[in-house]
N, C-alpha and C. Protein backbone atom coordinates (compact mmCIF):
# COMPACT_ATOMS: atom_id res chain seq x y z
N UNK A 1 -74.05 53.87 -33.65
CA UNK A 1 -72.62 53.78 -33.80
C UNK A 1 -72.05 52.79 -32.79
N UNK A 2 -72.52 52.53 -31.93
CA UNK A 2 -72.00 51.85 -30.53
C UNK A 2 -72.70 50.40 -30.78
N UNK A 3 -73.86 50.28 -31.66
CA UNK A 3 -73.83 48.85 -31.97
C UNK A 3 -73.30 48.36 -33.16
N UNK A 4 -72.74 49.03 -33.49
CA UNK A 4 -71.93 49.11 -35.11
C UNK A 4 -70.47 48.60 -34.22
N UNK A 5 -70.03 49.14 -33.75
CA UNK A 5 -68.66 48.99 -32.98
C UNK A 5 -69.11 47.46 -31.87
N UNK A 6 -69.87 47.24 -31.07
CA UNK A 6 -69.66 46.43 -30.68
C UNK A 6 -69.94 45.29 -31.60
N UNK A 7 -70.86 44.87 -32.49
CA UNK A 7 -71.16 43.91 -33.24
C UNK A 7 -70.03 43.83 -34.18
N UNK A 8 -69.11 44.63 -34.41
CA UNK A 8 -67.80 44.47 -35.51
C UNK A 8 -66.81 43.78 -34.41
N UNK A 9 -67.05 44.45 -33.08
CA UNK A 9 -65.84 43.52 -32.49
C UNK A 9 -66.37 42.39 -32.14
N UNK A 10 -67.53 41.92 -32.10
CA UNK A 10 -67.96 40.60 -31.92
C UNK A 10 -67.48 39.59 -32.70
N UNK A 11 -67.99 39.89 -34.36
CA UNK A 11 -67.27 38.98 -35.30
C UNK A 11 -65.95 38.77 -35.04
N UNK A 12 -64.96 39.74 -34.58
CA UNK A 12 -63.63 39.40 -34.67
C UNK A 12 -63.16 38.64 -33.14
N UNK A 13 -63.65 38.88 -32.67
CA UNK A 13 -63.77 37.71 -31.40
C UNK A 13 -64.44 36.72 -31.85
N UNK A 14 -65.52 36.38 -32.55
CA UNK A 14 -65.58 35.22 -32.21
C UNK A 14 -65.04 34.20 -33.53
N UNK A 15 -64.39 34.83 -34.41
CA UNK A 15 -63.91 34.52 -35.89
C UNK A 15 -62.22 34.06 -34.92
N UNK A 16 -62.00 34.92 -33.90
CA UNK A 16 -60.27 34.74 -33.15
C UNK A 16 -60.89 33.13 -32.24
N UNK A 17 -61.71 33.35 -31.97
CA UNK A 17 -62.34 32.30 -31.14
C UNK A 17 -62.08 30.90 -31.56
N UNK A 18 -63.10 30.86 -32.87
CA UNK A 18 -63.04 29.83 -33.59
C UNK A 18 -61.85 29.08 -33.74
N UNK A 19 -60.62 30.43 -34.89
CA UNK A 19 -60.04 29.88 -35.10
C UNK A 19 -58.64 29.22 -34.04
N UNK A 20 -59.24 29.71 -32.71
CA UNK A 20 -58.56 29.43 -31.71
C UNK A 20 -58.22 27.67 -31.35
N UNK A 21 -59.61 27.23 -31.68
CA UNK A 21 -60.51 26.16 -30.64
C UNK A 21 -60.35 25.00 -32.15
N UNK A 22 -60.62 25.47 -33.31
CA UNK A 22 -60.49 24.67 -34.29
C UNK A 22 -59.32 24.66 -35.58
N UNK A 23 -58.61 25.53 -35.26
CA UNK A 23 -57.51 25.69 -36.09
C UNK A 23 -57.85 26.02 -37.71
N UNK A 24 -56.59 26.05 -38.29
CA UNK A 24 -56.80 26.48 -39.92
C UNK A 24 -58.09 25.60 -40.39
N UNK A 25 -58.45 24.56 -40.03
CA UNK A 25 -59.50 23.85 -41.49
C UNK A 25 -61.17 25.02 -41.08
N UNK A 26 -61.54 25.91 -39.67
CA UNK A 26 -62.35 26.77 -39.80
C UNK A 26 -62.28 27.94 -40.69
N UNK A 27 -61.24 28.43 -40.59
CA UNK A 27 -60.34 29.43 -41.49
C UNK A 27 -60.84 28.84 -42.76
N UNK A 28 -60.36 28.40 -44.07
CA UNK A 28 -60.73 28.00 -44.89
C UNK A 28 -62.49 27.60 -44.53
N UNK A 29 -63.18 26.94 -44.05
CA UNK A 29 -64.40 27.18 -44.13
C UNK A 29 -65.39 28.24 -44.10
N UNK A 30 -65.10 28.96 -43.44
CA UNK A 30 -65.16 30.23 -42.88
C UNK A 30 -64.76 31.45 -44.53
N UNK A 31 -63.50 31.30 -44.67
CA UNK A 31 -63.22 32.25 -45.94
C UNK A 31 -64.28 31.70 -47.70
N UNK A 32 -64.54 30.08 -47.26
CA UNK A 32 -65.17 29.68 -48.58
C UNK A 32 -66.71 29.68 -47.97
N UNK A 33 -67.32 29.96 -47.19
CA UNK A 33 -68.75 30.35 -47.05
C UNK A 33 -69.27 31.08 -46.53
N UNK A 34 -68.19 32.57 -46.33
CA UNK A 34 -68.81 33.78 -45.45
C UNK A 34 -70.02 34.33 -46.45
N UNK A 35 -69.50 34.64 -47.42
CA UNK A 35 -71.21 35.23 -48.14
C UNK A 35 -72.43 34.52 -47.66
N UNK A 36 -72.69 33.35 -47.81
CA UNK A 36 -73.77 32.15 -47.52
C UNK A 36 -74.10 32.16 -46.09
N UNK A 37 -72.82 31.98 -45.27
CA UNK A 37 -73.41 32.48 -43.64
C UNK A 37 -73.85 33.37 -43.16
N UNK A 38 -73.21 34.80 -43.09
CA UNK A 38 -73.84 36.11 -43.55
C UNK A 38 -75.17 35.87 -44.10
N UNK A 39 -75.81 35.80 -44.97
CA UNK A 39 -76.99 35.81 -45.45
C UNK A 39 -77.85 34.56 -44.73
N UNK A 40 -77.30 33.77 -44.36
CA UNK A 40 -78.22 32.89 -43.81
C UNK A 40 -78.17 33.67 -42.52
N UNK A 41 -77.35 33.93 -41.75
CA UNK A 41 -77.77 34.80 -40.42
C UNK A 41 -78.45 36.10 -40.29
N UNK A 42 -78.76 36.97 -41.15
CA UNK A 42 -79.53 37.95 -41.30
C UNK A 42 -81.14 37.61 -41.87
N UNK A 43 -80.89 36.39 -42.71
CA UNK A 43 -82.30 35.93 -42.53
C UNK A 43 -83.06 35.66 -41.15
N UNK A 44 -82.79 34.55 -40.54
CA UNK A 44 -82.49 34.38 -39.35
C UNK A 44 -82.78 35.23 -38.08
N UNK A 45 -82.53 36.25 -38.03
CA UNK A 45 -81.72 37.56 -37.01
C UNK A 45 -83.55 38.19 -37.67
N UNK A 46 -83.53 38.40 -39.39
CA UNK A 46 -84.84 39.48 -39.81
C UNK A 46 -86.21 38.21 -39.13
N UNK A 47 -86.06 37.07 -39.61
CA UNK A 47 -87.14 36.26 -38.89
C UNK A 47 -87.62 36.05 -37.79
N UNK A 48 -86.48 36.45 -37.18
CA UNK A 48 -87.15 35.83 -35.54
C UNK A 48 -87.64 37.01 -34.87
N UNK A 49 -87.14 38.85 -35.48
CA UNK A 49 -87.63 39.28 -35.16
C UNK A 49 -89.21 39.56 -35.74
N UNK A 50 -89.44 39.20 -36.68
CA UNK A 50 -90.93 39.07 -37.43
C UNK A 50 -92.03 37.94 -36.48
N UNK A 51 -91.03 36.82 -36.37
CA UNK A 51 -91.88 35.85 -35.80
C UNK A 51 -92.02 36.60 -34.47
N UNK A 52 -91.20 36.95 -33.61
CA UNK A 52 -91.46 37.76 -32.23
C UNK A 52 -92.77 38.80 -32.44
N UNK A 53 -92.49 39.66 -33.35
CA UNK A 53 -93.57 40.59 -33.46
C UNK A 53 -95.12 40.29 -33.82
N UNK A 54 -94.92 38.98 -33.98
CA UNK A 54 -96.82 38.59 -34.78
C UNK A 54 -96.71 37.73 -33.75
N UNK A 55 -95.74 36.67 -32.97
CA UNK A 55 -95.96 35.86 -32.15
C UNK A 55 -96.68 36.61 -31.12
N UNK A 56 -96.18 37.41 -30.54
CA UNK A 56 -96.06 38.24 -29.21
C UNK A 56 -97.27 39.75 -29.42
């Protein structure tokens, strides 16, 4: 539950972040390729812990 809560407030920090530092045109990037990023980062996130585990 406590990495559920911190990893939800992560996204929203760093989604406030973004759109801090780069203004509306992240926003629109961001709203037209969250499915695709999402999935490319959980690939990612599942790989490296696979590669860690056979690497190591």
């Amino acid at each position: 539950m406590v990495a559920s809560v911190v990893s939800r407030g992560a996204r929203f920090f760093l989604l406030a972040v973004l759109l801090w530092y780069f203004g509306p045109p992240i926003r629109r990037f961001v709203e037209k390729y969250l499915p695709q990023l999402a999935a490319l980062f959980f690939i990612l996130l599942f790989g490296g812990f696979i590669a860690v585990r056979y690497l190591f």
